[in-house]
N, C-alpha and C. Protein backbone atom coordinates (compact mmCIF):
# COMPACT_ATOMS: atom_id res chain seq x y z
N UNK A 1 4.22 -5.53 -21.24
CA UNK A 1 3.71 -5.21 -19.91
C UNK A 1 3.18 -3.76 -19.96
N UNK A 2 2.08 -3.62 -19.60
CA UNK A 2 1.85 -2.46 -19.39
C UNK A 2 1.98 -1.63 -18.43
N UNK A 3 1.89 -0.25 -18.38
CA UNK A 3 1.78 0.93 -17.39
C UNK A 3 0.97 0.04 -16.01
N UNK A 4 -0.50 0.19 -16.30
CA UNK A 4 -1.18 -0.80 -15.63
C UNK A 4 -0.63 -1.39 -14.68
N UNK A 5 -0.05 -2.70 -15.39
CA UNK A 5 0.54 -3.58 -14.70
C UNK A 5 1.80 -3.43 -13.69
N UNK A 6 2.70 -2.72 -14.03
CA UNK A 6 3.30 -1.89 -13.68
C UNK A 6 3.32 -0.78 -12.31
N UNK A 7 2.22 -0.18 -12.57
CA UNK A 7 1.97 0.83 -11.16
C UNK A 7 1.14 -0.21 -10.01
N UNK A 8 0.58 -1.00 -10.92
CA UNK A 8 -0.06 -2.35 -9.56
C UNK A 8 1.13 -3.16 -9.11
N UNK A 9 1.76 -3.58 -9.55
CA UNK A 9 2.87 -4.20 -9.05
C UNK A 9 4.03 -3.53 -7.79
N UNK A 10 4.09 -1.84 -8.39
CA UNK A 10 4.46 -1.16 -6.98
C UNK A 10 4.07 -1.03 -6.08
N UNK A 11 2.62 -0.56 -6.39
CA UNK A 11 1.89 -0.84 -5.15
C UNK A 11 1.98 -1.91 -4.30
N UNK A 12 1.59 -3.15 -4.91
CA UNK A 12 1.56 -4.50 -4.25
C UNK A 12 3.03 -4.71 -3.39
N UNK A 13 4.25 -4.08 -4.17
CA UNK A 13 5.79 -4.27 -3.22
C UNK A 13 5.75 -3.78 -2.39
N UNK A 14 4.84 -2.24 -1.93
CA UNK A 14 5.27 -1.09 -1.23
C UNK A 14 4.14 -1.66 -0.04
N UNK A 15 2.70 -2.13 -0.21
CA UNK A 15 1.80 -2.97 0.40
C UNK A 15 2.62 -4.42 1.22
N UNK A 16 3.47 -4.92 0.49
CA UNK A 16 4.25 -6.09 1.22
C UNK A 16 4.91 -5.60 1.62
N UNK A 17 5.93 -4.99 1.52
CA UNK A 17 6.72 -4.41 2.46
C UNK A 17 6.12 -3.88 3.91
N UNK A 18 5.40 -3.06 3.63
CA UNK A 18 4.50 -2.41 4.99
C UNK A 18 4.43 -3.58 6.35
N UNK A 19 3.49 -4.69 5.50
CA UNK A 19 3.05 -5.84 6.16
C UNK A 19 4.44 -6.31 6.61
N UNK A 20 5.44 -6.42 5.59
CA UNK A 20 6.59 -7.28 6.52
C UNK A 20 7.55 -6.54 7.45
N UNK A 21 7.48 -5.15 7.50
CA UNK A 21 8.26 -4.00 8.39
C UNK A 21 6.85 -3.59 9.60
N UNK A 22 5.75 -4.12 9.38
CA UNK A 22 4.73 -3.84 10.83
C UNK A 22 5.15 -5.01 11.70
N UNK A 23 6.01 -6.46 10.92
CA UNK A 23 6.13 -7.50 12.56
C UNK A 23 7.28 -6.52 13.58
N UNK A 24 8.49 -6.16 12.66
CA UNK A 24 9.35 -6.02 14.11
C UNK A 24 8.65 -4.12 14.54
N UNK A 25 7.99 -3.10 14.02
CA UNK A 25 7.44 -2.26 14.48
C UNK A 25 6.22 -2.99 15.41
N UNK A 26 5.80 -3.43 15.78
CA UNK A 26 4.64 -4.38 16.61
C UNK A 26 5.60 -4.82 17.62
N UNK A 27 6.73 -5.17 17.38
CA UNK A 27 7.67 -6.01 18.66
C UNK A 27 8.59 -5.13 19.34
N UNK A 28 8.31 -3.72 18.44
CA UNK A 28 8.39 -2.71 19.65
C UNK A 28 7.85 -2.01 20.83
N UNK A 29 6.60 -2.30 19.97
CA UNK A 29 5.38 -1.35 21.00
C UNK A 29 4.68 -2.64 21.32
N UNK A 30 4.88 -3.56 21.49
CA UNK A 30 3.67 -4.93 22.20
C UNK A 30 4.22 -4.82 23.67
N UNK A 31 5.11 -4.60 24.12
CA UNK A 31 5.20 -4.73 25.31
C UNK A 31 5.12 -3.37 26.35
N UNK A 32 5.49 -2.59 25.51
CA UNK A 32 5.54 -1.03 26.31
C UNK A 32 3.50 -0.69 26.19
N UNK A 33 2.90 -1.27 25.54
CA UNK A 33 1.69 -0.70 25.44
C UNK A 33 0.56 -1.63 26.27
N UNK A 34 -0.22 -0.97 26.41
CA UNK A 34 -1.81 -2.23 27.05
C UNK A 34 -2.05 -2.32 26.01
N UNK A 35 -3.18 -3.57 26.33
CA UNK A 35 -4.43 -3.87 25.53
C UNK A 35 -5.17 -3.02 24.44
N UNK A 36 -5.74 -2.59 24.46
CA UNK A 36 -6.49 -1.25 23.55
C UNK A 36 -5.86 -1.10 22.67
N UNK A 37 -4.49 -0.26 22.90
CA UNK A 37 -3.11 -0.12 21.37
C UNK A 37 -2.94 -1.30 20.96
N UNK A 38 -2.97 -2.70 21.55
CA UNK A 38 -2.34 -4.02 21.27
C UNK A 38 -3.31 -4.44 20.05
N UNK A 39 -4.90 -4.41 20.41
CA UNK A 39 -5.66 -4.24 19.51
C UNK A 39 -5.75 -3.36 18.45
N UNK A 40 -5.69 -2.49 18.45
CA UNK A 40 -5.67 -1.16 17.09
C UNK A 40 -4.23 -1.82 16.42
N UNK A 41 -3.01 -1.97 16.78
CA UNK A 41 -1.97 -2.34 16.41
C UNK A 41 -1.97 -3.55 15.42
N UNK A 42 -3.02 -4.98 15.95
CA UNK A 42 -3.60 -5.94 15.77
C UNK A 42 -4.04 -5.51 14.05
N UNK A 43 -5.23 -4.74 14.57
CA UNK A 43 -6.31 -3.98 13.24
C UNK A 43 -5.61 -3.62 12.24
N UNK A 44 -4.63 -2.96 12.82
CA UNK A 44 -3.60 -2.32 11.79
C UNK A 44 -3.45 -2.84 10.75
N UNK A 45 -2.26 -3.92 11.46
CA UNK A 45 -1.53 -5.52 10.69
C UNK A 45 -2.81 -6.01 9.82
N UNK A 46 -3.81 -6.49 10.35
CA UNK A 46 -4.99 -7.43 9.31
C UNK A 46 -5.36 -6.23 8.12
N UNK A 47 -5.59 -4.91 8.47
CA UNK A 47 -5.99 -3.79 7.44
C UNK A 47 -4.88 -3.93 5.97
N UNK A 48 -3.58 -4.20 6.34
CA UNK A 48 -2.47 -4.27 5.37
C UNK A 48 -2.38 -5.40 4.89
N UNK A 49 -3.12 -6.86 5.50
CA UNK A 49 -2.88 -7.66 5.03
C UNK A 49 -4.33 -7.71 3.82
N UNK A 50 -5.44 -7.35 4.32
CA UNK A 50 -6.67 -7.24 3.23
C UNK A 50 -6.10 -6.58 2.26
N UNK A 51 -5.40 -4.80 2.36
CA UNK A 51 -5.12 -4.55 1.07
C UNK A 51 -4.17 -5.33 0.62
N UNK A 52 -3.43 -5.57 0.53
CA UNK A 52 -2.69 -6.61 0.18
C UNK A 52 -3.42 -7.65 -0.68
N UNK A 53 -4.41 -8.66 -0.32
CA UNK A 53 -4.79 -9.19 -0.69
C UNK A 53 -5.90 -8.67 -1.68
N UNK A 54 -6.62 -7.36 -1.74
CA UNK A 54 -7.48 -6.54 -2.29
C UNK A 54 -6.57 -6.30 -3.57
N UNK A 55 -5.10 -6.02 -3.67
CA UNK A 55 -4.24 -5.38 -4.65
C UNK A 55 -4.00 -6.79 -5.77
N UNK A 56 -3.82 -8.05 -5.08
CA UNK A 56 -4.35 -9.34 -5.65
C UNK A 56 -5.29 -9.56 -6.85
N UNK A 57 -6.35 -9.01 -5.74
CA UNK A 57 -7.73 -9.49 -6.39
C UNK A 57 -8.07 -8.46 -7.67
N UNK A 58 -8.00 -6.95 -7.27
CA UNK A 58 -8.04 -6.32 -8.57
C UNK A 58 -6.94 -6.76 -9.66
N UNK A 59 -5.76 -7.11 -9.53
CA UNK A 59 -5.03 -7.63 -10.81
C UNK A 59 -5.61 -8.66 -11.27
N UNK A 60 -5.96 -9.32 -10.60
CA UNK A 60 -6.72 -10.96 -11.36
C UNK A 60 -8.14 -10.52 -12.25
N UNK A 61 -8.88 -9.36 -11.28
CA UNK A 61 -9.86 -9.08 -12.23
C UNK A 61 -10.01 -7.95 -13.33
N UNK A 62 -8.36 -7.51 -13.54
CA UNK A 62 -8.24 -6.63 -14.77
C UNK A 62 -9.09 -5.55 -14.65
N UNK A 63 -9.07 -5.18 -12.85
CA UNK A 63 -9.77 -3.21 -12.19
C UNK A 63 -8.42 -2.63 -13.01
N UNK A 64 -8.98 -1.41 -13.29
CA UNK A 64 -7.54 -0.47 -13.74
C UNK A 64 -7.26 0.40 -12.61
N UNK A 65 -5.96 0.71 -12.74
CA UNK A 65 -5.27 1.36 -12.16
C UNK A 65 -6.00 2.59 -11.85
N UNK A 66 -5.96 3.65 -10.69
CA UNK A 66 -7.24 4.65 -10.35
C UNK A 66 -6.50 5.87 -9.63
N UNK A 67 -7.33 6.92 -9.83
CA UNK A 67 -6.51 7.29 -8.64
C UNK A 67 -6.56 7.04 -7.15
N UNK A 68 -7.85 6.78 -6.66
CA UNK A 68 -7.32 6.13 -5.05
C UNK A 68 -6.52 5.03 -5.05
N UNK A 69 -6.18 4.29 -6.42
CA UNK A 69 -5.34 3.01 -6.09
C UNK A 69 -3.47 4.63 -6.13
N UNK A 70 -3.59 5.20 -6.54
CA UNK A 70 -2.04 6.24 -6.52
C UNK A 70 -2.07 6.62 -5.09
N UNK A 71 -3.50 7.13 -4.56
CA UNK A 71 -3.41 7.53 -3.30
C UNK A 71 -3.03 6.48 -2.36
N UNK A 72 -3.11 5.31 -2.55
CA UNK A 72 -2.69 3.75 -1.74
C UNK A 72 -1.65 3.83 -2.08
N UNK A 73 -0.88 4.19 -3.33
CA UNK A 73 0.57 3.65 -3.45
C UNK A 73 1.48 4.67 -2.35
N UNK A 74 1.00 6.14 -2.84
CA UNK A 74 1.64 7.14 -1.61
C UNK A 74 1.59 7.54 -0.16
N UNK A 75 0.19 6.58 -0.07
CA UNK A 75 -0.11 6.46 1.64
C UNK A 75 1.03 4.94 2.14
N UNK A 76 1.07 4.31 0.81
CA UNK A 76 1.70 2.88 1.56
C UNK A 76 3.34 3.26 1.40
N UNK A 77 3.68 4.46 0.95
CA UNK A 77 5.19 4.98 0.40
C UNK A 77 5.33 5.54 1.77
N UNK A 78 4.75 6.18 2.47
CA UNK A 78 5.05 7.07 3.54
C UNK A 78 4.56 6.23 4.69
N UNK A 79 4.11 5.27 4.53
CA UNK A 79 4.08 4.57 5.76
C UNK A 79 4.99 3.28 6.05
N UNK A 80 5.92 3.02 4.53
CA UNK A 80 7.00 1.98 4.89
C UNK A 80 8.17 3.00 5.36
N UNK A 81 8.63 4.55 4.79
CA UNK A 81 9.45 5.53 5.36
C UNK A 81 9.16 5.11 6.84
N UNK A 82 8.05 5.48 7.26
CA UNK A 82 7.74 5.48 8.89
C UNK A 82 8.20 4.47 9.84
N UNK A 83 7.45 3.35 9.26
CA UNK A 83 7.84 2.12 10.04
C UNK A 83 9.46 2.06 10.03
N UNK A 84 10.07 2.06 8.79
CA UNK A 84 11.51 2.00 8.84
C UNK A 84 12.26 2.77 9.64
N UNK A 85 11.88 3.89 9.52
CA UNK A 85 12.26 5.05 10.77
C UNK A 85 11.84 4.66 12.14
N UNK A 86 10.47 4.41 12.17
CA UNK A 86 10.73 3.92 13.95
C UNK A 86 11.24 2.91 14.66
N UNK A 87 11.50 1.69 13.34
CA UNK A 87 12.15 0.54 13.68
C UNK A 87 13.65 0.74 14.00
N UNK A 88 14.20 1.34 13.24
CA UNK A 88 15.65 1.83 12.74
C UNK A 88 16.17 2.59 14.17
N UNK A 89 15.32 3.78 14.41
CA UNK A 89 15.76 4.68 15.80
C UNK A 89 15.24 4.03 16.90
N UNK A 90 14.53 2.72 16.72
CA UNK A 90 14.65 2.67 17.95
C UNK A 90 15.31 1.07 19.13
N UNK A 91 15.90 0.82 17.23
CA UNK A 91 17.00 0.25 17.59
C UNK A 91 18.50 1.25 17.86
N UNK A 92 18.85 2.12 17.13
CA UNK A 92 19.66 2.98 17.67
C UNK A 92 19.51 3.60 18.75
N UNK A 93 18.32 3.44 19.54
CA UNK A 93 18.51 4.11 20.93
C UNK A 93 18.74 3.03 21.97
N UNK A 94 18.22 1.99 21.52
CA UNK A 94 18.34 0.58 22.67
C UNK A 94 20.24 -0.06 21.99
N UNK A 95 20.72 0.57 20.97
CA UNK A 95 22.19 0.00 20.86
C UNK A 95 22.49 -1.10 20.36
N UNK A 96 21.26 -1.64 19.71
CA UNK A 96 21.20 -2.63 18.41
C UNK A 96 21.55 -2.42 17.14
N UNK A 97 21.90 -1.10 16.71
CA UNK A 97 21.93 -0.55 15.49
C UNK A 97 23.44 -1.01 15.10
């Protein structure tokens, strides 16, 4: 296995993850928000699911590893921190925790 293969594969966990920690972050803010956020929120979710599916498609077609694909791994590192954090506190403030 290579390096390669390897740093795409984190990516792709840290990319699924995102996607599967944006349903219950979305089922926080769908009801406290209008329309407009409901949409961008919407955009969000489909944006993570393309890369996602983009992180797919370059492994199948043997793209190498890059640096904007590192800058995706550390934008998608700090945005599963996030979601987890706002999911997390804000079940500890409603007393679900």
């Amino acid at each position: 296995m290579t390096t390669d293969v390897v740093l795409r594969a984190i990516l792709t966990a840290e990319v699924f993850a995102s996607v599967m920690l944006f349903g219950p972050f979305l089922g926080l803010l769908w009801h406290e928000r209008g329309w407009p956020i409901r949409v961008v929120l919407l955009g969000l979710h489909g944006m993570l699911v393309y890369v996602l599916a983009g992180q797919a498609k370059a492994f199948y077609l043997h793209i190498p590893y890059d640096l904007v694909s590192a800058g995706g791994a550390l934008a998608s590192a700090v945005l599963d921190v996030g979601l987890f954090w706002a999911v997390y506190r804000e079940r500890q403030r409603l007393g679900r925790g």
